[in-house]
PDB file of N, CA and C in Angstrom:
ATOM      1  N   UNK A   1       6.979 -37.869   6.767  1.00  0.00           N
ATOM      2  CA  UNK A   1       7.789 -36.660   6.772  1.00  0.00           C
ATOM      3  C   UNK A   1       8.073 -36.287   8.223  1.00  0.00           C
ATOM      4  N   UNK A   2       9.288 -36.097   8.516  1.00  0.00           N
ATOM      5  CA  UNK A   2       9.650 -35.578   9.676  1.00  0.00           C
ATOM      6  C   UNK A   2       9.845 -34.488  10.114  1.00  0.00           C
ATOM      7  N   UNK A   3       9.785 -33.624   9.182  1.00  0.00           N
ATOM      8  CA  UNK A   3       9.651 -32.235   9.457  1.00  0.00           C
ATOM      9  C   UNK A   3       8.779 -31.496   8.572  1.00  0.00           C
ATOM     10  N   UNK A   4       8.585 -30.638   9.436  1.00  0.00           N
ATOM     11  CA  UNK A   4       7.243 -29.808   8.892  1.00  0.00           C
ATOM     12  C   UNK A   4       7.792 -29.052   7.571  1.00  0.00           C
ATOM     13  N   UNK A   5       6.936 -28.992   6.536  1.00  0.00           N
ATOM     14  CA  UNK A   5       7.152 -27.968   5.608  1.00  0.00           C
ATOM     15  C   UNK A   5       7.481 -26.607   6.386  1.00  0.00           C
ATOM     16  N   UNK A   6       7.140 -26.216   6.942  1.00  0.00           N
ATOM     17  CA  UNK A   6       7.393 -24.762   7.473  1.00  0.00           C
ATOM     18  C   UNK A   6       8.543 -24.665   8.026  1.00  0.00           C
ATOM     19  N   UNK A   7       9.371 -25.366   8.593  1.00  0.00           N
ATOM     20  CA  UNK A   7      10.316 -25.923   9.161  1.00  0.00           C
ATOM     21  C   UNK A   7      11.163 -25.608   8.104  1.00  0.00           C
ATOM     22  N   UNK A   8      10.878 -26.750   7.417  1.00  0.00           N
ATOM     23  CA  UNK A   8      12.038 -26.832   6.007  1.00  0.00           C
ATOM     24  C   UNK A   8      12.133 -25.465   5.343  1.00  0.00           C
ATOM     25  N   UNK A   9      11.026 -24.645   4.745  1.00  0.00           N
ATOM     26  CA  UNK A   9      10.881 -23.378   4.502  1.00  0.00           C
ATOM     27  C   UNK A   9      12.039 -22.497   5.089  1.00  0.00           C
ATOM     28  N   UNK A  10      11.672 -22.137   6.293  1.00  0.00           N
ATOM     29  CA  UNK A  10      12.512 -21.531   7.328  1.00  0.00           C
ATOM     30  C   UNK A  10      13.992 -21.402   7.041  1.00  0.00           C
ATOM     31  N   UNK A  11      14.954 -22.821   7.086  1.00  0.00           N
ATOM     32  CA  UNK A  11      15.782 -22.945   6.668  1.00  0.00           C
ATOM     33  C   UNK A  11      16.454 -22.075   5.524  1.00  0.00           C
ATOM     34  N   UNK A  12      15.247 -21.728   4.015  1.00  0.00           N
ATOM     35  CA  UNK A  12      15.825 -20.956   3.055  1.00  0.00           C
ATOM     36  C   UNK A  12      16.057 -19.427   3.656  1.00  0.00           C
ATOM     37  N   UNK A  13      16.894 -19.003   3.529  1.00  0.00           N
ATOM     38  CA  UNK A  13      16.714 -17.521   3.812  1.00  0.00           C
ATOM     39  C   UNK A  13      16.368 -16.431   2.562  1.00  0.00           C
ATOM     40  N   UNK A  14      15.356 -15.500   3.210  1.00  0.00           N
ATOM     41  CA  UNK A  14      14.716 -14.335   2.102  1.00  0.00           C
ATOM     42  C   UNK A  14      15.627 -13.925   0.960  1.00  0.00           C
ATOM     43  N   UNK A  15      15.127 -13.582   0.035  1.00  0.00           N
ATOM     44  CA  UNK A  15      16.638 -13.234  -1.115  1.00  0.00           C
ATOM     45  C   UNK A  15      16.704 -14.227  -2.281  1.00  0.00           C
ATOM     46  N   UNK A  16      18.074 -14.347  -2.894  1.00  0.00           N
ATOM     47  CA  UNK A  16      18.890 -15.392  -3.046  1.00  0.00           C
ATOM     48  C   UNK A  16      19.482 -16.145  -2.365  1.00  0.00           C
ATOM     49  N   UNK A  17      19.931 -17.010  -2.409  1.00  0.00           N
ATOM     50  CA  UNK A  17      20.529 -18.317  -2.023  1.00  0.00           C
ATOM     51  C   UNK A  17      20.936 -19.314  -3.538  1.00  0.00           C
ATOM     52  N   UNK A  18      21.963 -20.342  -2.852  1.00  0.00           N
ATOM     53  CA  UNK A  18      22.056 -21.099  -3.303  1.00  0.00           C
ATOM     54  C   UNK A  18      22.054 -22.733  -2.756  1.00  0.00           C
ATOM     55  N   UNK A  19      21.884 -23.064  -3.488  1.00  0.00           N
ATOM     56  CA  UNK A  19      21.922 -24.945  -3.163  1.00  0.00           C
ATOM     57  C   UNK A  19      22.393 -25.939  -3.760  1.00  0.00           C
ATOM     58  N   UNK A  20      22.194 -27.111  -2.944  1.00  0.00           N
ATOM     59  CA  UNK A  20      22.230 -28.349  -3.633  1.00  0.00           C
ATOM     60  C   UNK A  20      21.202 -29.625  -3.583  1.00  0.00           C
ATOM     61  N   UNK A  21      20.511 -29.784  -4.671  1.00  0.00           N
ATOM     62  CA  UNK A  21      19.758 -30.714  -4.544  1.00  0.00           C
ATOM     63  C   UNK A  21      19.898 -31.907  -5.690  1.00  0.00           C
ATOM     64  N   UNK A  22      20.004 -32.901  -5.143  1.00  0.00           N
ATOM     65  CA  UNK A  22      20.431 -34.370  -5.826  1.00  0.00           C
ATOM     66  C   UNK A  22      21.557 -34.470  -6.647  1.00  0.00           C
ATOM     67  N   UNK A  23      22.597 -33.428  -6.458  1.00  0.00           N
ATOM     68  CA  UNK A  23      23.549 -33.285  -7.009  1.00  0.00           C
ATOM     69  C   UNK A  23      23.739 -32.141  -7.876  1.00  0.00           C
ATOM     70  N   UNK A  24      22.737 -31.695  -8.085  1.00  0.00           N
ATOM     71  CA  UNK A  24      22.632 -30.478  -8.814  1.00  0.00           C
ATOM     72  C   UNK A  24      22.641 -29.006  -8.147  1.00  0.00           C
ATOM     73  N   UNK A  25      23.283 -28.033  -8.620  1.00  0.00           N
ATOM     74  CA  UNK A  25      22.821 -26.810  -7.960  1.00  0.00           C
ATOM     75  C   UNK A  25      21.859 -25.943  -8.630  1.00  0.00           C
ATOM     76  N   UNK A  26      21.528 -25.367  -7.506  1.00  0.00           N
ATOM     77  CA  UNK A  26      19.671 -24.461  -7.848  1.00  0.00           C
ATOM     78  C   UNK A  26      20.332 -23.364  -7.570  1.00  0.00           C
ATOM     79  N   UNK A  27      19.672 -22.187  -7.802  1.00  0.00           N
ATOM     80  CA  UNK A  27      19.552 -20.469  -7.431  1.00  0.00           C
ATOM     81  C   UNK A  27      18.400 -20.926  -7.186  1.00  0.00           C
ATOM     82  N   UNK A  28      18.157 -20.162  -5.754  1.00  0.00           N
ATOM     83  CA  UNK A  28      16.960 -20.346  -5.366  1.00  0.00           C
ATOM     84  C   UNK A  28      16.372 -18.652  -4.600  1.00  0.00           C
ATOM     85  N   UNK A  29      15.062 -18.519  -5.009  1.00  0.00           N
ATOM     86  CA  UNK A  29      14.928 -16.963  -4.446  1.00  0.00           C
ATOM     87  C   UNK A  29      13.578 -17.012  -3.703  1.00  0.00           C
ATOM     88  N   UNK A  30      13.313 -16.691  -2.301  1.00  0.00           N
ATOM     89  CA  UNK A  30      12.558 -16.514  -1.521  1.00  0.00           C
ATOM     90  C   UNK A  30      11.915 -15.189  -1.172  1.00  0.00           C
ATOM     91  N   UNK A  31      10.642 -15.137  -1.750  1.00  0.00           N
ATOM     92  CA  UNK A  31      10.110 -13.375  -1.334  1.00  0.00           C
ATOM     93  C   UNK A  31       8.837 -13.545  -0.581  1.00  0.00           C
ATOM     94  N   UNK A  32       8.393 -12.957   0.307  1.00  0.00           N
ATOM     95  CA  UNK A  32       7.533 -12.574   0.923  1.00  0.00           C
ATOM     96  C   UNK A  32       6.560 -12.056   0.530  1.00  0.00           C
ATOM     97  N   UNK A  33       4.970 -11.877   0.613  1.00  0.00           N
ATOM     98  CA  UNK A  33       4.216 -11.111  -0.633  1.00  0.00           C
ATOM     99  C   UNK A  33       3.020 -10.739   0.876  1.00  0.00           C
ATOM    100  N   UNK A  34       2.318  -9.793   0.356  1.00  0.00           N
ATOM    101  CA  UNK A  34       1.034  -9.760   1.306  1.00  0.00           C
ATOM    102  C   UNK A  34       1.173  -9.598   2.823  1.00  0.00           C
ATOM    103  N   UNK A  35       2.231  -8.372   2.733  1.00  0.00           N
ATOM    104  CA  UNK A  35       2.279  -7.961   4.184  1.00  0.00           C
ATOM    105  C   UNK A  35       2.955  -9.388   5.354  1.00  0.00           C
ATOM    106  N   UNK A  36       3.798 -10.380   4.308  1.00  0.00           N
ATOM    107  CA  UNK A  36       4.379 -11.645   5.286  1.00  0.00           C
ATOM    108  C   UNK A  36       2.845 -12.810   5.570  1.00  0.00           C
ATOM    109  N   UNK A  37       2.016 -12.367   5.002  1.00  0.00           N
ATOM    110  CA  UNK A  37       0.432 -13.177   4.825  1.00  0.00           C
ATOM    111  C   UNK A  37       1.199 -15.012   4.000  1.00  0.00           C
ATOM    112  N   UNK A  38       1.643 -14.763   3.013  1.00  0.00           N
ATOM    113  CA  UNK A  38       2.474 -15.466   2.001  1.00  0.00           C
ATOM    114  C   UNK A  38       3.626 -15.776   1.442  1.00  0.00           C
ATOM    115  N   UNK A  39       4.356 -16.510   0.791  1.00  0.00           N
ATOM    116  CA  UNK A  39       5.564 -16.512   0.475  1.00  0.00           C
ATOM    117  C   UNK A  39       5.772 -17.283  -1.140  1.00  0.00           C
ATOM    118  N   UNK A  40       6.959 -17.131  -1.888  1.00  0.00           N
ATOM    119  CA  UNK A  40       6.757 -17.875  -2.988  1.00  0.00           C
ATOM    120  C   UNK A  40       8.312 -18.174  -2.947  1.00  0.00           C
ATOM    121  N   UNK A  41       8.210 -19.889  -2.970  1.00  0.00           N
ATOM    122  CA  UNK A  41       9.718 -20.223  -2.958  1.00  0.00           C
ATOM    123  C   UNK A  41      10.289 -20.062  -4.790  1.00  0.00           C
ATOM    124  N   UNK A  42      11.163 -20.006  -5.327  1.00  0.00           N
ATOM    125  CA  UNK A  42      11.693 -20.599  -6.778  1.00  0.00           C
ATOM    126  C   UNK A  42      12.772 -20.670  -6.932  1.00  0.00           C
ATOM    127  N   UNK A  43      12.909 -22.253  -7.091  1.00  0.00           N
ATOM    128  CA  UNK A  43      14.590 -22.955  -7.365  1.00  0.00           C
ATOM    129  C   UNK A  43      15.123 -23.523  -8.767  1.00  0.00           C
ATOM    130  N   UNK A  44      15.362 -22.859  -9.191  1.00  0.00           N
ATOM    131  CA  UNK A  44      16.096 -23.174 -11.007  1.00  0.00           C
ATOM    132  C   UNK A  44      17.278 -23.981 -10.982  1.00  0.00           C
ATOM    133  N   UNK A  45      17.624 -25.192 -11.447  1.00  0.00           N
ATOM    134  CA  UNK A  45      19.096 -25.602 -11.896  1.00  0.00           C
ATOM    135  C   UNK A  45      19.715 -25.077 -12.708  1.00  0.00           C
ATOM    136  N   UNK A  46      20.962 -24.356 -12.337  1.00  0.00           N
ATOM    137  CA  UNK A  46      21.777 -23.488 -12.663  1.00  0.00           C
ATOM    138  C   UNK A  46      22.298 -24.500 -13.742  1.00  0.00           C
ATOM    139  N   UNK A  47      22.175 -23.973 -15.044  1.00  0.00           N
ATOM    140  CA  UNK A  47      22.758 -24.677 -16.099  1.00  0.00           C
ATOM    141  C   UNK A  47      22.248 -25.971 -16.657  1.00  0.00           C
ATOM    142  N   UNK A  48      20.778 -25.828 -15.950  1.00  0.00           N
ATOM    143  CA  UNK A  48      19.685 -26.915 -16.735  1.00  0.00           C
ATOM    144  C   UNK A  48      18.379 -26.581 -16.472  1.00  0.00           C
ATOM    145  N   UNK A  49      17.591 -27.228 -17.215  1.00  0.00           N
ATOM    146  CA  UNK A  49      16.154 -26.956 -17.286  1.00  0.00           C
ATOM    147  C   UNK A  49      15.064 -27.181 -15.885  1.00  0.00           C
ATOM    148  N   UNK A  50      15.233 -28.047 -15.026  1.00  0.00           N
ATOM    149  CA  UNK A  50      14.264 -28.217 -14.113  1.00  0.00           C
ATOM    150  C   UNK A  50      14.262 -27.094 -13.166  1.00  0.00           C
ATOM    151  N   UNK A  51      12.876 -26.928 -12.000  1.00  0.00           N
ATOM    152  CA  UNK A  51      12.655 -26.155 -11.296  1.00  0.00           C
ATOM    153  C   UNK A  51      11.776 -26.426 -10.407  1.00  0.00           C
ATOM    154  N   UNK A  52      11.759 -25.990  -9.319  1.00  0.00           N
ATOM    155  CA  UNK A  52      10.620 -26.064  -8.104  1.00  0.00           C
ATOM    156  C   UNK A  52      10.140 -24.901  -8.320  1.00  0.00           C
ATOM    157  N   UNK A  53       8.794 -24.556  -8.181  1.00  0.00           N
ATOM    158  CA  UNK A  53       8.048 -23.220  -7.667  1.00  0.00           C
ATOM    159  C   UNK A  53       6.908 -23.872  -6.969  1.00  0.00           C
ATOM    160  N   UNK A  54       6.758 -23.119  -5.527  1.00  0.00           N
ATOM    161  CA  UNK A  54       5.192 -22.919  -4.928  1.00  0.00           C
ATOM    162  C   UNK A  54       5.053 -21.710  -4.176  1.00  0.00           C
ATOM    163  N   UNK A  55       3.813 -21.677  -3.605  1.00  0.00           N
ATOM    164  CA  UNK A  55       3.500 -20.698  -2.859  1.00  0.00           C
ATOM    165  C   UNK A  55       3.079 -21.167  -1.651  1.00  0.00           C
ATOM    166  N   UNK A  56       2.893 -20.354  -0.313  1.00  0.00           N
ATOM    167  CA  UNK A  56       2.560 -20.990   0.769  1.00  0.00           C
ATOM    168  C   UNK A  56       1.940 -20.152   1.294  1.00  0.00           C
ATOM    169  N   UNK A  57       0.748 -20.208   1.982  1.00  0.00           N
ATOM    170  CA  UNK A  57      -0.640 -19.085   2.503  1.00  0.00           C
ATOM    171  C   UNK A  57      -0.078 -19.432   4.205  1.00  0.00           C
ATOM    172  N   UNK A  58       0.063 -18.623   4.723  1.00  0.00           N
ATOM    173  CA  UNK A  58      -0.243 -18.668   6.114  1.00  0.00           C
ATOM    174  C   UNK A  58      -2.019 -18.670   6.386  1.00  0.00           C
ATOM    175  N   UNK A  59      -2.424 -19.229   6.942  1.00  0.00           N
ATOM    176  CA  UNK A  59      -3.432 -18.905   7.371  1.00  0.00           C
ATOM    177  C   UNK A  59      -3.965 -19.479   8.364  1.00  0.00           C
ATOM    178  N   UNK A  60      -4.233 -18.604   9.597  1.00  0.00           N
ATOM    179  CA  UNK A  60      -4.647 -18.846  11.079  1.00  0.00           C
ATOM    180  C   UNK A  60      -3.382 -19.664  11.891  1.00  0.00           C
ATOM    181  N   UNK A  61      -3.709 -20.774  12.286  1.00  0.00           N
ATOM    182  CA  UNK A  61      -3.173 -21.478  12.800  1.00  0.00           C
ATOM    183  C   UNK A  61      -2.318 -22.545  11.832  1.00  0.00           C
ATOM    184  N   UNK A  62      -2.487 -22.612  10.594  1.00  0.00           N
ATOM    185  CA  UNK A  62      -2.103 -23.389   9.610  1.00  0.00           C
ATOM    186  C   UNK A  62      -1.531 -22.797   8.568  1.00  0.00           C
ATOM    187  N   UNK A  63      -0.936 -24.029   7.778  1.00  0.00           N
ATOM    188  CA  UNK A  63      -0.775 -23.048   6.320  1.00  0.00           C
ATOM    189  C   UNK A  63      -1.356 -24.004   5.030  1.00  0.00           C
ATOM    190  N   UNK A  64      -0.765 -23.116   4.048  1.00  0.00           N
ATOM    191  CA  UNK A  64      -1.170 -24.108   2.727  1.00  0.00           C
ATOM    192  C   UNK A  64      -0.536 -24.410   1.407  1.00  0.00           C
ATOM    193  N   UNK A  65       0.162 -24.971   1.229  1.00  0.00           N
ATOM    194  CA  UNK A  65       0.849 -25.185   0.174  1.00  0.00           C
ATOM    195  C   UNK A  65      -0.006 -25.448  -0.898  1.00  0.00           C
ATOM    196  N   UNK A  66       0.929 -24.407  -1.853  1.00  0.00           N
ATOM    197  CA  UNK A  66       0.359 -24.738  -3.065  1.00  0.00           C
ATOM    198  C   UNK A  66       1.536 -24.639  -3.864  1.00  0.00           C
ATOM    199  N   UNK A  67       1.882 -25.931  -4.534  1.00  0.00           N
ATOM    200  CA  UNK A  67       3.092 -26.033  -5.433  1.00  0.00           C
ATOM    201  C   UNK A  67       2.293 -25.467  -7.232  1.00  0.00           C
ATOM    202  N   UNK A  68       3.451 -25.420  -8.015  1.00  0.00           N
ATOM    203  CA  UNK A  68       3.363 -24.541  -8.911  1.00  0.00           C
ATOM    204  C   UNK A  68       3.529 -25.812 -10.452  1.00  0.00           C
ATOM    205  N   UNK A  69       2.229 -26.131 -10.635  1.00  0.00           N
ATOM    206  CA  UNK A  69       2.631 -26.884 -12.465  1.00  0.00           C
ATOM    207  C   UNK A  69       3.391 -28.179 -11.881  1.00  0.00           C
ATOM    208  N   UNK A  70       3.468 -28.914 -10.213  1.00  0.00           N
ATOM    209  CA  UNK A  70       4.017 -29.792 -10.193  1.00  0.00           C
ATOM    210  C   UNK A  70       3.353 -30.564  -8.940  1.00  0.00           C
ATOM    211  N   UNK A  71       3.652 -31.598  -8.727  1.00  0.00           N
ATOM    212  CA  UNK A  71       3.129 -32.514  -7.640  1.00  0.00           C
ATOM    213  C   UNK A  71       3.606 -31.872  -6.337  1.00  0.00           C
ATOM    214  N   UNK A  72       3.587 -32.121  -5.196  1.00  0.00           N
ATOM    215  CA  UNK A  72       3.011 -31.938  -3.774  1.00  0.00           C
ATOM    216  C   UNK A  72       4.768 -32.465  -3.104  1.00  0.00           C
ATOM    217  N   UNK A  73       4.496 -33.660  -3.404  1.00  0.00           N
ATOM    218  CA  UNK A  73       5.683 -34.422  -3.586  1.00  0.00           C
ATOM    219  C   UNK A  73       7.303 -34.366  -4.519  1.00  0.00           C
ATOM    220  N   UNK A  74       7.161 -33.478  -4.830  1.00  0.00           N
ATOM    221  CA  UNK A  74       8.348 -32.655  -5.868  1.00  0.00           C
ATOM    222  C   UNK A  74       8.563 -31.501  -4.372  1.00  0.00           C
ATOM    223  N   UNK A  75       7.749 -30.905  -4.619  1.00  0.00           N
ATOM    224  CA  UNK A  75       8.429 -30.045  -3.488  1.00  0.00           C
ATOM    225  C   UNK A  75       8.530 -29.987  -2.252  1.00  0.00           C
ATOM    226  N   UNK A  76       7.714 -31.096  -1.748  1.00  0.00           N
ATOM    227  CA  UNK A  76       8.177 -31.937  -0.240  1.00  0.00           C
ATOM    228  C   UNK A  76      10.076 -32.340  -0.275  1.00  0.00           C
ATOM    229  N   UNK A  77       9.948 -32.983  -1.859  1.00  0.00           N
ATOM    230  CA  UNK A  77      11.488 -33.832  -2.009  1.00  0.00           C
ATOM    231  C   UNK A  77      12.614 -32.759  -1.912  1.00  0.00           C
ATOM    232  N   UNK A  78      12.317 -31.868  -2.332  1.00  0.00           N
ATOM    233  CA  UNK A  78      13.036 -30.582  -2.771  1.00  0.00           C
ATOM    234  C   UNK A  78      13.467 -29.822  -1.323  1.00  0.00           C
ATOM    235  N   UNK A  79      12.630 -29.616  -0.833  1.00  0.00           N
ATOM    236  CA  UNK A  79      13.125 -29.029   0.773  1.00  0.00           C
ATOM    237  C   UNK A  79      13.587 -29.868   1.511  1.00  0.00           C
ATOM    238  N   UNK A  80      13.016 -31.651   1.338  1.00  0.00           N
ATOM    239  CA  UNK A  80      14.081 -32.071   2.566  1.00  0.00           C
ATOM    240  C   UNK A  80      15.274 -32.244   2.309  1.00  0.00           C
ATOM    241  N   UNK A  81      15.625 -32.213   0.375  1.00  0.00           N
ATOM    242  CA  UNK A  81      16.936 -32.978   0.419  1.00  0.00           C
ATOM    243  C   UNK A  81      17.943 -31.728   0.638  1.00  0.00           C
ATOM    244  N   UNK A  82      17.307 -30.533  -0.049  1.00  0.00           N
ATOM    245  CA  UNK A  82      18.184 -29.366  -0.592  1.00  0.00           C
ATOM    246  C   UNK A  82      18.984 -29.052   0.747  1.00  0.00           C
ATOM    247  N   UNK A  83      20.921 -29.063   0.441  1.00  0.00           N
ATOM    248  CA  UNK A  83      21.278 -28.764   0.822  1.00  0.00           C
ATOM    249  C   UNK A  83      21.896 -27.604   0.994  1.00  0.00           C
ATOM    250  N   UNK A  84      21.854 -26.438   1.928  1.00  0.00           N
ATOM    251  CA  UNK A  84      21.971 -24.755   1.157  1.00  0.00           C
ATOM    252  C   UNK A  84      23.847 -24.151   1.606  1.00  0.00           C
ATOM    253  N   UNK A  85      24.409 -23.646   0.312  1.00  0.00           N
ATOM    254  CA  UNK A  85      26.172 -23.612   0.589  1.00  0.00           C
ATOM    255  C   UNK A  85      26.178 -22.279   0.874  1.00  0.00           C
ATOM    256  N   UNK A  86      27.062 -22.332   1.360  1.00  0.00           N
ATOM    257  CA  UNK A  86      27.351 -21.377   2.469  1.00  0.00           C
ATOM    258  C   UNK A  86      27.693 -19.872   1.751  1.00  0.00           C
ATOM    259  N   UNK A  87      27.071 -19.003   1.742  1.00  0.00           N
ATOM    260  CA  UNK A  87      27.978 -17.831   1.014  1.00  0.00           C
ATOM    261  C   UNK A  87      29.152 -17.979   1.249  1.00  0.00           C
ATOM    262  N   UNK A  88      29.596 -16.947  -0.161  1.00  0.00           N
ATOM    263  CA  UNK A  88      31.049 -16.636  -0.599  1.00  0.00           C
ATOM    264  C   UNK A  88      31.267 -15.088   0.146  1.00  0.00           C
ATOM    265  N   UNK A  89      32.535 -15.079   1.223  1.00  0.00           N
ATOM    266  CA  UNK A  89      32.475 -13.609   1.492  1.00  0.00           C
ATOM    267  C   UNK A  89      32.844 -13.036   0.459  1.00  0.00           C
ATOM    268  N   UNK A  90      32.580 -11.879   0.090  1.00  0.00           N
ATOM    269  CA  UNK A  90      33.165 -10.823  -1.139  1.00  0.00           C
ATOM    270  C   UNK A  90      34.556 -10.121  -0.852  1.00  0.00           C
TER     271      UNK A  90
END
């Protein structure tokens, strides 16, 4: 991996968003929990069943992923590929 999970993280911005991953698009929503201590990513395919969820602990100098009901590697794949489209101005 060439970039850090936290890295990739970063990239999503707080909120909603949207994406693209493997051809598919996600709604994806990023919240903050615990005073910015934590975070919980969740990306749904808009108009199908799959999903990413984890959580991520800051702690000290490190952090910690913890993905949600799925492998480590699902949501490694998920942040490097996801590509995020650009808002629509209103």
């Amino acid at each position: 991996m060439n970039e850090s999970v936290l890295n990739m993280m970063d990239k999503i911005p707080e909120g909603y968003s949207e994406g693209i991953y493997c051809g598919t698009k996600y709604g994806i929503t990023k919240t903050f929990f615990n005073k910015g201590k934590s975070l919980k990513i969740f990306g749904k395919a808009l108009g199908g069943s799959d999903f990413v969820s984890f959580n991520y602990y800051f702690i000290k100098n490190e952090g910690l992923l913890k993905p949600c009901e799925m492998p480590e590697s699902k949501v490694i794949d998920f942040l490097q590929k996801l590509m995020l489209t650009p808002d629509k101005e209103q």
